[in-house]
C-alpha atoms as a PDB file:
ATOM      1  CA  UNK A   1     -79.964 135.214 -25.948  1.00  0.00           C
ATOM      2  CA  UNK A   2     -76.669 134.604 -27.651  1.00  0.00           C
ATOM      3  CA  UNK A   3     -76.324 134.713 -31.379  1.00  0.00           C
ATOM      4  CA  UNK A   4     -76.078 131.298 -33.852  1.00  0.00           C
ATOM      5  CA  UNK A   5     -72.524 133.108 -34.840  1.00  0.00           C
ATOM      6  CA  UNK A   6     -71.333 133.696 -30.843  1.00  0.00           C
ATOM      7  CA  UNK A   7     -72.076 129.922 -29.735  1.00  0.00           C
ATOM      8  CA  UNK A   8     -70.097 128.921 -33.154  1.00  0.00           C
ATOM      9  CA  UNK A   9     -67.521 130.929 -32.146  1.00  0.00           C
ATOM     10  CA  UNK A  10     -67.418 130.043 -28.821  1.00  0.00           C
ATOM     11  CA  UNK A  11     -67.400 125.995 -30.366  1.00  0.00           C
ATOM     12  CA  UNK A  12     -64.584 126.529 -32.687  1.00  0.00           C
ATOM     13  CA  UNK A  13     -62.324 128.097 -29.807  1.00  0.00           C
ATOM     14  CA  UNK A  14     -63.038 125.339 -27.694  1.00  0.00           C
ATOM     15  CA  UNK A  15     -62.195 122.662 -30.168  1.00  0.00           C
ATOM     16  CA  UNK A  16     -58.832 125.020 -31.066  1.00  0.00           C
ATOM     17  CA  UNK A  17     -58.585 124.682 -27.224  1.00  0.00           C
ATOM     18  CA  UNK A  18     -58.473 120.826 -27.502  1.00  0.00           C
ATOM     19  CA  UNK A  19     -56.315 120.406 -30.466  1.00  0.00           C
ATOM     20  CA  UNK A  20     -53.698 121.981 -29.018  1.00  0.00           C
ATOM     21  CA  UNK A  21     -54.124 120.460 -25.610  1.00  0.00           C
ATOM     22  CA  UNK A  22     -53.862 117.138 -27.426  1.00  0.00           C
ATOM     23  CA  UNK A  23     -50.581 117.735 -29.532  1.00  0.00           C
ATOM     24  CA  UNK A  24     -49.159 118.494 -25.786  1.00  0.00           C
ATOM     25  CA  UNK A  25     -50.124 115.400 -25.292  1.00  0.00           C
ATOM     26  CA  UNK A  26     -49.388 112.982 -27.509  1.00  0.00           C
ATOM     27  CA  UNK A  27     -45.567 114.866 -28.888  1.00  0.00           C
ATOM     28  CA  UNK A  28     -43.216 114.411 -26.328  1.00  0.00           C
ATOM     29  CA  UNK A  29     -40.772 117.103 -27.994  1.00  0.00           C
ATOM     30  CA  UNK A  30     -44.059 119.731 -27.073  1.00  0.00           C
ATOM     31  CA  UNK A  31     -43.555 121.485 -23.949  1.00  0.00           C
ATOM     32  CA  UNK A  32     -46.805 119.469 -21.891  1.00  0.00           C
ATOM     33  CA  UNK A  33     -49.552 122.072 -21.919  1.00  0.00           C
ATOM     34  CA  UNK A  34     -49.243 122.280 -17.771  1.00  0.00           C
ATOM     35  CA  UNK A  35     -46.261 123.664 -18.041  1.00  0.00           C
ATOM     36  CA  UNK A  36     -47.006 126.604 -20.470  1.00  0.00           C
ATOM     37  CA  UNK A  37     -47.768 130.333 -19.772  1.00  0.00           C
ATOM     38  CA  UNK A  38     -50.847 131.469 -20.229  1.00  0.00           C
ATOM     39  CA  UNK A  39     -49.216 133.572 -23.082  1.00  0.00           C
ATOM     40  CA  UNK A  40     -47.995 130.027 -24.528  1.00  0.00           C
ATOM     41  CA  UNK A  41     -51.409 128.870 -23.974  1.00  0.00           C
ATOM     42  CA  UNK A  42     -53.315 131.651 -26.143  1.00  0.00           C
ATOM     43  CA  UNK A  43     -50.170 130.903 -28.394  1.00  0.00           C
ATOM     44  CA  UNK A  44     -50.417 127.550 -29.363  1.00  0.00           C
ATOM     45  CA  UNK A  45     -54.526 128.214 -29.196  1.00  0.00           C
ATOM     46  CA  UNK A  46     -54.058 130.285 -32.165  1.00  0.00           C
ATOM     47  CA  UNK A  47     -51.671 128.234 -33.874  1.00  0.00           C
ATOM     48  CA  UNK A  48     -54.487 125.391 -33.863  1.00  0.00           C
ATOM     49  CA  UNK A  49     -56.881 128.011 -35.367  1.00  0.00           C
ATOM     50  CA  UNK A  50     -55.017 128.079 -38.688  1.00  0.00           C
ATOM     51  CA  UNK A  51     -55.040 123.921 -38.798  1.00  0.00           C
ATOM     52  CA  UNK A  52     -58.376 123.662 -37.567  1.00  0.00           C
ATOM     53  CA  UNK A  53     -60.169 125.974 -40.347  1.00  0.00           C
ATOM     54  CA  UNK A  54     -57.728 124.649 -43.390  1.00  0.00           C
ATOM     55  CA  UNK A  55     -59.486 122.632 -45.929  1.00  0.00           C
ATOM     56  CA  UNK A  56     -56.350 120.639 -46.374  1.00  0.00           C
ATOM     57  CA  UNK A  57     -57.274 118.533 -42.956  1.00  0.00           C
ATOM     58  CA  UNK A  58     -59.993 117.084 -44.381  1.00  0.00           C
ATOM     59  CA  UNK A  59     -57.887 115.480 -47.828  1.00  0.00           C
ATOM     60  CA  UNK A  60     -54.629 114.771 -45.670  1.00  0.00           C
ATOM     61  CA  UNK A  61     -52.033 116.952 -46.615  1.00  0.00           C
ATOM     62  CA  UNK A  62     -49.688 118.033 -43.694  1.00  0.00           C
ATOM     63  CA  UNK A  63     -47.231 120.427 -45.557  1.00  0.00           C
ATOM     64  CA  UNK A  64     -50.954 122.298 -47.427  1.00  0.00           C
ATOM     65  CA  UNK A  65     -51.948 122.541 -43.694  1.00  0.00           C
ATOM     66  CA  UNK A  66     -48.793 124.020 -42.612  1.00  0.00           C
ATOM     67  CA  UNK A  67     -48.672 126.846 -45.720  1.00  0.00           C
ATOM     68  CA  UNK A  68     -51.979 128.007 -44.515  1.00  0.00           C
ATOM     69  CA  UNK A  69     -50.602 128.300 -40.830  1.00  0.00           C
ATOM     70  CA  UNK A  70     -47.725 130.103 -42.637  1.00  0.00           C
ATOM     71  CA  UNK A  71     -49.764 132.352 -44.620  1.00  0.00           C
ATOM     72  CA  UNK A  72     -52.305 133.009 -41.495  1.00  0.00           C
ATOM     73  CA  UNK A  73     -49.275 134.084 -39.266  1.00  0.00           C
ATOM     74  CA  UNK A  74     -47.357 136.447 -42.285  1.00  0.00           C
ATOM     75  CA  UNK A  75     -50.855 138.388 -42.695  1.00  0.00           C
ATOM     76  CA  UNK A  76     -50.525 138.591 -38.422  1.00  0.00           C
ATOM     77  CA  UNK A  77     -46.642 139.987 -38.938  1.00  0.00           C
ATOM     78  CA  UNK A  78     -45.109 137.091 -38.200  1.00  0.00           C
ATOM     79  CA  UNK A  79     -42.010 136.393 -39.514  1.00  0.00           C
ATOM     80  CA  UNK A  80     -39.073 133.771 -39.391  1.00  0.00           C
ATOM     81  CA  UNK A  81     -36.957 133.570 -36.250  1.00  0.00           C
ATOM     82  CA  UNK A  82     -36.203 132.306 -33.278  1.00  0.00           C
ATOM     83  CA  UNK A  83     -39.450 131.878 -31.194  1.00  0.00           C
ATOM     84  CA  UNK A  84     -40.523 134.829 -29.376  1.00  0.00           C
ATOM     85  CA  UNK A  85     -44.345 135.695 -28.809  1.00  0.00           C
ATOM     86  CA  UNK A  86     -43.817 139.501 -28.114  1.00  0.00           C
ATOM     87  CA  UNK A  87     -41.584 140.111 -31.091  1.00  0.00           C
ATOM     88  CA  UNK A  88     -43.734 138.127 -33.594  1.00  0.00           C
ATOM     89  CA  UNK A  89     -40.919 135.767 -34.579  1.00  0.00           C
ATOM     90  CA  UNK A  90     -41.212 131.811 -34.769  1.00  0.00           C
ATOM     91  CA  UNK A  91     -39.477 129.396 -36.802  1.00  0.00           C
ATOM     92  CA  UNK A  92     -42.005 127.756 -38.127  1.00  0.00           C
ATOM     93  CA  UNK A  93     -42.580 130.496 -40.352  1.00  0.00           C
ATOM     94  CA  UNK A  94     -41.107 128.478 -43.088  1.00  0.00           C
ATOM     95  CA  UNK A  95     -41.418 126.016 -45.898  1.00  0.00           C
ATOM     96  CA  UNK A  96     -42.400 122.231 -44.458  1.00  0.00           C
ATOM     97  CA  UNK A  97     -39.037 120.747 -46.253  1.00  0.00           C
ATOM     98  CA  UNK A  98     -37.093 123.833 -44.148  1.00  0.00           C
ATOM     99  CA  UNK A  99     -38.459 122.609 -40.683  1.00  0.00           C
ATOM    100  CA  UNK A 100     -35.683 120.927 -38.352  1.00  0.00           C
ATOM    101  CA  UNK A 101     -37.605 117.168 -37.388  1.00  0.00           C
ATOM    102  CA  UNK A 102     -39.120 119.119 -33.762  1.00  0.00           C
ATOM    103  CA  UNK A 103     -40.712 121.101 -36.332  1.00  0.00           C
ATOM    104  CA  UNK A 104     -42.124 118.984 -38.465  1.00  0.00           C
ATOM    105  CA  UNK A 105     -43.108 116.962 -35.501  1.00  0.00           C
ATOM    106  CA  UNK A 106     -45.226 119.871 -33.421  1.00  0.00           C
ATOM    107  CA  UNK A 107     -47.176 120.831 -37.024  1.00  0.00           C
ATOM    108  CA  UNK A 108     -47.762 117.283 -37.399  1.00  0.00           C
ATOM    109  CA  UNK A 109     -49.202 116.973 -33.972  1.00  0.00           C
ATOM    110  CA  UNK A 110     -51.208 119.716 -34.496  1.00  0.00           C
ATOM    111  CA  UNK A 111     -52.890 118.975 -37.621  1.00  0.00           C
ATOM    112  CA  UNK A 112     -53.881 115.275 -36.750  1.00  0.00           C
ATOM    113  CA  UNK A 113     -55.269 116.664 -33.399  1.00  0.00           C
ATOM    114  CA  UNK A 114     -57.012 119.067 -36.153  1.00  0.00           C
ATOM    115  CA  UNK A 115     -58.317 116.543 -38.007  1.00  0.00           C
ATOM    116  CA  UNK A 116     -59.280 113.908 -35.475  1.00  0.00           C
ATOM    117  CA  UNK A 117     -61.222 117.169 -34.149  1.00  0.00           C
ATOM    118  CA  UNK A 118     -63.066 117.829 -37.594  1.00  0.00           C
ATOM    119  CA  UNK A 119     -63.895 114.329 -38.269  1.00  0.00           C
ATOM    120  CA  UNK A 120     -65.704 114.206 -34.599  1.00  0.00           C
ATOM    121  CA  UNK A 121     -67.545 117.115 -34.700  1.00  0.00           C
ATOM    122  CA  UNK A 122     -68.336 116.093 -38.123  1.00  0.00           C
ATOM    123  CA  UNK A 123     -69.839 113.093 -36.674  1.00  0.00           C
ATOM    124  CA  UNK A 124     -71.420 115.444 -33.901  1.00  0.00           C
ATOM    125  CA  UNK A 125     -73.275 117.954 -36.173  1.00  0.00           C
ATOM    126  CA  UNK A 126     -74.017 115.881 -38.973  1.00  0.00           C
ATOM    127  CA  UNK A 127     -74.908 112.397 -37.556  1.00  0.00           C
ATOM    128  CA  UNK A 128     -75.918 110.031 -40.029  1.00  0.00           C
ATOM    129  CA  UNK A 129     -79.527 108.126 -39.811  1.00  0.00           C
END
Protein backbone atom coordinates (compact mmCIF):
# COMPACT_ATOMS: atom_id res chain seq x y z
CA UNK A 1 0.00 0.00 0.00
CA UNK A 2 1.00 3.61 -0.26
CA UNK A 3 2.82 5.36 2.51
CA UNK A 4 1.02 8.02 5.25
CA UNK A 5 3.85 10.52 3.65
CA UNK A 6 2.87 9.61 -0.35
CA UNK A 7 -1.06 10.17 0.16
CA UNK A 8 0.05 13.58 2.09
CA UNK A 9 1.95 14.40 -0.64
CA UNK A 10 -0.27 13.51 -3.12
CA UNK A 11 -3.08 15.88 -0.83
CA UNK A 12 -0.94 18.87 -0.64
CA UNK A 13 -0.32 18.86 -4.57
CA UNK A 14 -3.81 18.60 -5.15
CA UNK A 15 -4.84 21.43 -2.92
CA UNK A 16 -1.61 23.51 -4.64
CA UNK A 17 -3.55 22.29 -7.76
CA UNK A 18 -6.74 24.14 -6.58
CA UNK A 19 -5.28 27.26 -5.27
CA UNK A 20 -3.95 28.12 -8.25
CA UNK A 21 -6.87 27.04 -10.35
CA UNK A 22 -8.88 29.41 -8.17
CA UNK A 23 -6.66 32.66 -8.41
CA UNK A 24 -7.33 31.96 -12.37
CA UNK A 25 -10.46 32.30 -11.43
CA UNK A 26 -11.40 34.83 -9.42
CA UNK A 27 -8.26 37.67 -10.88
CA UNK A 28 -9.24 38.73 -14.08
CA UNK A 29 -5.60 40.23 -14.77
CA UNK A 30 -4.50 36.08 -14.42
CA UNK A 31 -4.24 34.47 -17.65
CA UNK A 32 -7.66 31.87 -17.02
CA UNK A 33 -6.04 28.55 -16.19
CA UNK A 34 -7.62 27.03 -19.73
CA UNK A 35 -5.61 28.96 -21.49
CA UNK A 36 -2.16 28.09 -19.92
CA UNK A 37 0.58 25.60 -21.04
CA UNK A 38 1.05 22.81 -19.31
CA UNK A 39 4.51 24.39 -18.47
CA UNK A 40 2.37 27.48 -17.04
CA UNK A 41 0.32 24.99 -15.33
CA UNK A 42 3.24 23.14 -13.30
CA UNK A 43 4.33 26.92 -13.00
CA UNK A 44 1.80 28.54 -11.21
CA UNK A 45 1.33 24.87 -9.30
CA UNK A 46 4.55 25.57 -7.72
CA UNK A 47 4.09 29.07 -7.11
CA UNK A 48 0.96 28.00 -4.85
CA UNK A 49 3.34 25.55 -3.04
CA UNK A 50 5.30 28.38 -1.41
CA UNK A 51 1.75 30.18 -0.22
CA UNK A 52 0.20 27.09 0.67
CA UNK A 53 3.01 25.79 3.25
CA UNK A 54 3.78 29.56 4.71
CA UNK A 55 2.74 30.03 8.22
CA UNK A 56 1.95 33.59 7.41
CA UNK A 57 -1.60 32.36 5.73
CA UNK A 58 -2.86 31.35 8.72
CA UNK A 59 -2.23 35.14 10.76
CA UNK A 60 -3.04 37.20 7.46
CA UNK A 61 -0.12 38.75 6.24
CA UNK A 62 0.07 39.00 2.35
CA UNK A 63 3.54 40.72 1.89
CA UNK A 64 5.11 37.68 4.90
CA UNK A 65 3.44 35.25 2.39
CA UNK A 66 4.98 36.74 -0.57
CA UNK A 67 8.83 36.89 1.11
CA UNK A 68 8.53 33.23 1.63
CA UNK A 69 7.47 32.73 -2.14
CA UNK A 70 10.51 35.02 -2.72
CA UNK A 71 12.86 33.21 -0.63
CA UNK A 72 11.45 29.61 -1.93
CA UNK A 73 12.10 30.70 -5.63
CA UNK A 74 15.93 32.47 -4.87
CA UNK A 75 16.97 28.98 -3.16
CA UNK A 76 15.34 27.42 -6.81
CA UNK A 77 17.68 30.18 -8.86
CA UNK A 78 15.21 32.35 -9.52
CA UNK A 79 15.91 35.69 -9.96
CA UNK A 80 14.27 39.13 -10.95
CA UNK A 81 13.21 39.65 -14.56
CA UNK A 82 10.97 39.59 -17.01
CA UNK A 83 8.92 36.30 -16.81
CA UNK A 84 10.42 33.44 -18.46
CA UNK A 85 10.02 29.75 -17.07
CA UNK A 86 13.13 28.27 -18.91
CA UNK A 87 15.50 31.03 -17.90
CA UNK A 88 14.39 31.15 -14.22
CA UNK A 89 13.44 34.83 -14.33
CA UNK A 90 10.03 36.36 -12.98
CA UNK A 91 9.25 39.62 -11.66
CA UNK A 92 7.82 38.81 -8.80
CA UNK A 93 11.04 38.08 -7.43
CA UNK A 94 10.85 41.24 -5.51
CA UNK A 95 9.89 43.18 -2.45
CA UNK A 96 5.75 43.42 -2.07
CA UNK A 97 6.04 47.50 -2.07
CA UNK A 98 8.24 46.90 -5.61
CA UNK A 99 5.33 44.91 -7.32
CA UNK A 100 3.49 46.92 -10.24
CA UNK A 101 -0.64 46.58 -8.99
CA UNK A 102 -0.91 43.05 -11.58
CA UNK A 103 1.57 41.96 -9.19
CA UNK A 104 0.35 42.59 -6.16
CA UNK A 105 -2.94 41.45 -7.47
CA UNK A 106 -1.84 37.66 -8.75
CA UNK A 107 0.13 37.13 -5.07
CA UNK A 108 -2.92 38.32 -3.52
CA UNK A 109 -5.04 35.90 -5.40
CA UNK A 110 -2.90 33.32 -4.62
CA UNK A 111 -2.55 33.55 -1.02
CA UNK A 112 -6.37 33.97 -0.21
CA UNK A 113 -6.98 30.89 -2.51
CA UNK A 114 -4.09 29.58 0.01
CA UNK A 115 -5.76 30.35 2.86
CA UNK A 116 -9.39 29.67 2.04
CA UNK A 117 -7.60 26.17 1.18
CA UNK A 118 -5.94 25.80 4.75
CA UNK A 119 -8.87 26.89 6.66
CA UNK A 120 -11.02 23.99 4.73
CA UNK A 121 -8.89 21.31 5.04
CA UNK A 122 -8.44 22.49 8.48
CA UNK A 123 -12.03 21.97 8.92
CA UNK A 124 -11.59 18.56 6.94
CA UNK A 125 -8.85 16.91 9.10
CA UNK A 126 -9.58 18.34 12.28
CA UNK A 127 -13.43 18.52 12.54
CA UNK A 128 -14.62 19.72 15.69
CA UNK A 129 -17.21 17.53 17.96
Amino acid sequence: GRSHTESSMRFDMSNCGRIARLATQREPTMTPWEELSAEEREDLIHDAMAFYFCECVKIGDVSAAHRTFVSMRSTEGWTRGPKNIEARTSPLIAPWTELDESGQRRQSALYDAARETVDVTLRFTHPLN
